[in-house]
Protein backbone atom coordinates (compact mmCIF):
# COMPACT_ATOMS: atom_id res chain seq x y z
CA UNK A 1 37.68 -5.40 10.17
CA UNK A 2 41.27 -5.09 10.46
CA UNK A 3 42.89 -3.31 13.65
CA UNK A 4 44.04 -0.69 10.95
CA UNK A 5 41.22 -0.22 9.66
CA UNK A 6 38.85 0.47 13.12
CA UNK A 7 42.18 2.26 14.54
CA UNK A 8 41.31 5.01 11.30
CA UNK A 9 37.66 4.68 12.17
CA UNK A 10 38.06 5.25 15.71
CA UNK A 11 40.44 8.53 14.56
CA UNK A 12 37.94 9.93 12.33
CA UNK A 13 35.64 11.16 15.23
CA UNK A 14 38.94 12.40 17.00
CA UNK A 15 39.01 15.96 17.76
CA UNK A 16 42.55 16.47 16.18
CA UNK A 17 40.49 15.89 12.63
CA UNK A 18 40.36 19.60 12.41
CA UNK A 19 43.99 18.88 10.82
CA UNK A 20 43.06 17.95 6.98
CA UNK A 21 46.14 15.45 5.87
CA UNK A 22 46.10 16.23 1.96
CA UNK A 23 48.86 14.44 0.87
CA UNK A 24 48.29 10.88 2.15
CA UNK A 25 45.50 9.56 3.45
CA UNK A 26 44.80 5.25 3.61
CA UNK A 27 43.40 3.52 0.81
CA UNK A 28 40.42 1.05 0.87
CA UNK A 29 42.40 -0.83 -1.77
CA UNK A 30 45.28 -1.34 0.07
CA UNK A 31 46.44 -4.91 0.75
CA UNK A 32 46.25 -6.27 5.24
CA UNK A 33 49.76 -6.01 5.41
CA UNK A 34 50.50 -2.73 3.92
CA UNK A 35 47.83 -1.70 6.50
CA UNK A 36 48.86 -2.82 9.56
CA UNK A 37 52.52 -1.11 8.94
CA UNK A 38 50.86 2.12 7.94
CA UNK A 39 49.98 4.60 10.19
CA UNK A 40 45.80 5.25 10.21
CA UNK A 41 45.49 8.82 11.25
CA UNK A 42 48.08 10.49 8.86
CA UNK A 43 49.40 7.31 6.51
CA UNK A 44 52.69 8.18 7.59
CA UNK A 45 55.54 5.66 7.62
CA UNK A 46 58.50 7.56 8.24
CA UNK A 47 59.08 10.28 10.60
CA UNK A 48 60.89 12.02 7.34
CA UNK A 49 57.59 12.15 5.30
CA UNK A 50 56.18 15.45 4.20
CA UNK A 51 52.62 15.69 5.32
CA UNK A 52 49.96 19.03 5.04
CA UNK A 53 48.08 19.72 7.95
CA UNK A 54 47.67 23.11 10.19
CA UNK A 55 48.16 23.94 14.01
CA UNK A 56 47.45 26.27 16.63
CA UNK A 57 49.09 28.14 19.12
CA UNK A 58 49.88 26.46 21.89
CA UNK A 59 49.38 22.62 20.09
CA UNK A 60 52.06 20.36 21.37
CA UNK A 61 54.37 18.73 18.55
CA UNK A 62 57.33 17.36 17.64
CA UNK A 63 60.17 18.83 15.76
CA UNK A 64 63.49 17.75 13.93
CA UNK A 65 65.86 20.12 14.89
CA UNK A 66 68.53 21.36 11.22
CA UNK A 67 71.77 20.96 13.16
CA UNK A 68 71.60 17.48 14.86
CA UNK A 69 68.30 15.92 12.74
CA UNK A 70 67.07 15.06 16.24
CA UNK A 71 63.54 14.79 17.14
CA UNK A 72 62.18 17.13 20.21
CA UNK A 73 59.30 17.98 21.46
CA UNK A 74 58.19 21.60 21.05
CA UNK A 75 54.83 24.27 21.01
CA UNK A 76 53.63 25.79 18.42
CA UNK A 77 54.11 29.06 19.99
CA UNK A 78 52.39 31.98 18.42
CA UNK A 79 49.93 32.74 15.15
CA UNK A 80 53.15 34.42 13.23
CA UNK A 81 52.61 31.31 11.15
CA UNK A 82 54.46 32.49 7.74
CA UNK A 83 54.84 31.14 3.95
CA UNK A 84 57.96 30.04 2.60
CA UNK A 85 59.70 27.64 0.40
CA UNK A 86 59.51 24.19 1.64
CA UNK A 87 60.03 20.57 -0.34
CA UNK A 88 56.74 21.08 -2.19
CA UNK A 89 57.40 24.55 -2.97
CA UNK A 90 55.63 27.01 -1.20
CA UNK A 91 54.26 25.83 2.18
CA UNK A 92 53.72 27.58 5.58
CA UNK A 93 56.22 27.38 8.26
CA UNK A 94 55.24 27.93 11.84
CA UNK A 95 57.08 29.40 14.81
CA UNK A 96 57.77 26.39 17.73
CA UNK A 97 59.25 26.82 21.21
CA UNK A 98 61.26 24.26 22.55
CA UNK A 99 64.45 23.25 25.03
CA UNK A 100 62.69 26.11 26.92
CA UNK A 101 63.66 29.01 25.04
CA UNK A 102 64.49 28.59 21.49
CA UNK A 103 62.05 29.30 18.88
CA UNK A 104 62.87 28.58 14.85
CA UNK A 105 60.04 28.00 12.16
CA UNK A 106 59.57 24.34 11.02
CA UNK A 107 57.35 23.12 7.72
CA UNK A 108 55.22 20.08 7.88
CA UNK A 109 55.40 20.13 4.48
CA UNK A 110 59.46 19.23 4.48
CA UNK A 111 58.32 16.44 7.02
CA UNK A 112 60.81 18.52 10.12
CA UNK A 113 57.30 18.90 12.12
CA UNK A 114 55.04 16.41 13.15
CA UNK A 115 51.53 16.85 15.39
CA UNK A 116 51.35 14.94 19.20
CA UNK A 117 49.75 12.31 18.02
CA UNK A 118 49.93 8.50 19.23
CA UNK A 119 50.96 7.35 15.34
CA UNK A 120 53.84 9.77 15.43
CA UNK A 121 54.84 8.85 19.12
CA UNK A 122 54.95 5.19 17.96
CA UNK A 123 57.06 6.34 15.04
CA UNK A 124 59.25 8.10 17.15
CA UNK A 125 59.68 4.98 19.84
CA UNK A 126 60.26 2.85 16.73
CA UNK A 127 63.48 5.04 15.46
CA UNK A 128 64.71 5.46 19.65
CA UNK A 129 63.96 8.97 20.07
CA UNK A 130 61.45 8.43 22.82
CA UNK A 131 62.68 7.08 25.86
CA UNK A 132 60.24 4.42 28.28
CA UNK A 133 59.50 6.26 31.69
């Protein structure tokens, strides 16, 4: 079994799987290479990709802020969660809080916010926006 492969295994019984990724998920036909670049919990392989999942208030994530298209982290700060157009069409953009006091509603679904997760930290090291303590 590949690392991929018990990495998605091992995610499945995560608690985070209350978050339902609908628009990629990783294939049983897909080749050990494509595998091992792909990201198990989420498929993702760019920060940029849109993805449809839900959070709470108060889940950490990350964000890609309109003006500088850098990535920060942020909280998913109350349940005024709303619907609005997004890449896919209509999609549901929740309210974040982050550089302590600024609050603007970000989409998942036009791939500007992504969950806490160790796949999208390693993305995120991989393209230099997270720094080594």
């Amino acid at each position: 079994m590949s690392k991929a492969s018990k990495a998605h295994e091992a995610s499945d019984s995560s608690p985070k799987q209350r978050r339902q990724t609908l628009s990629r998920e990783t294939s049983d036909t897909s080749s050990d290479a494509e595998s091992s670049v792909s990201h198990p919990e989420y498929g993702l392989l760019d920060l940029d990709e849109p993805m449809r999942c839900t959070f709470q208030d108060g889940e950490q994530v990350w964000v890609k802020l309109r003006e500088s298209s850098e990535w920060v982290a942020g909280v998913v700060s109350g349940k005024g969660a709303r619907t609005g157009a997004t890449r896919d069409g209509e999609g549901v953009l929740y309210p974040v809080r982050y550089s302590k006091a600024k609050r603007e509603y970000f989409s998942p679904q036009n791939g500007e916010l992504k969950p806490d997760t160790p796949e999208v930290r390693e993305l995120l090291a991989a393209g230099g926006w997270l720094q080594e303590a």
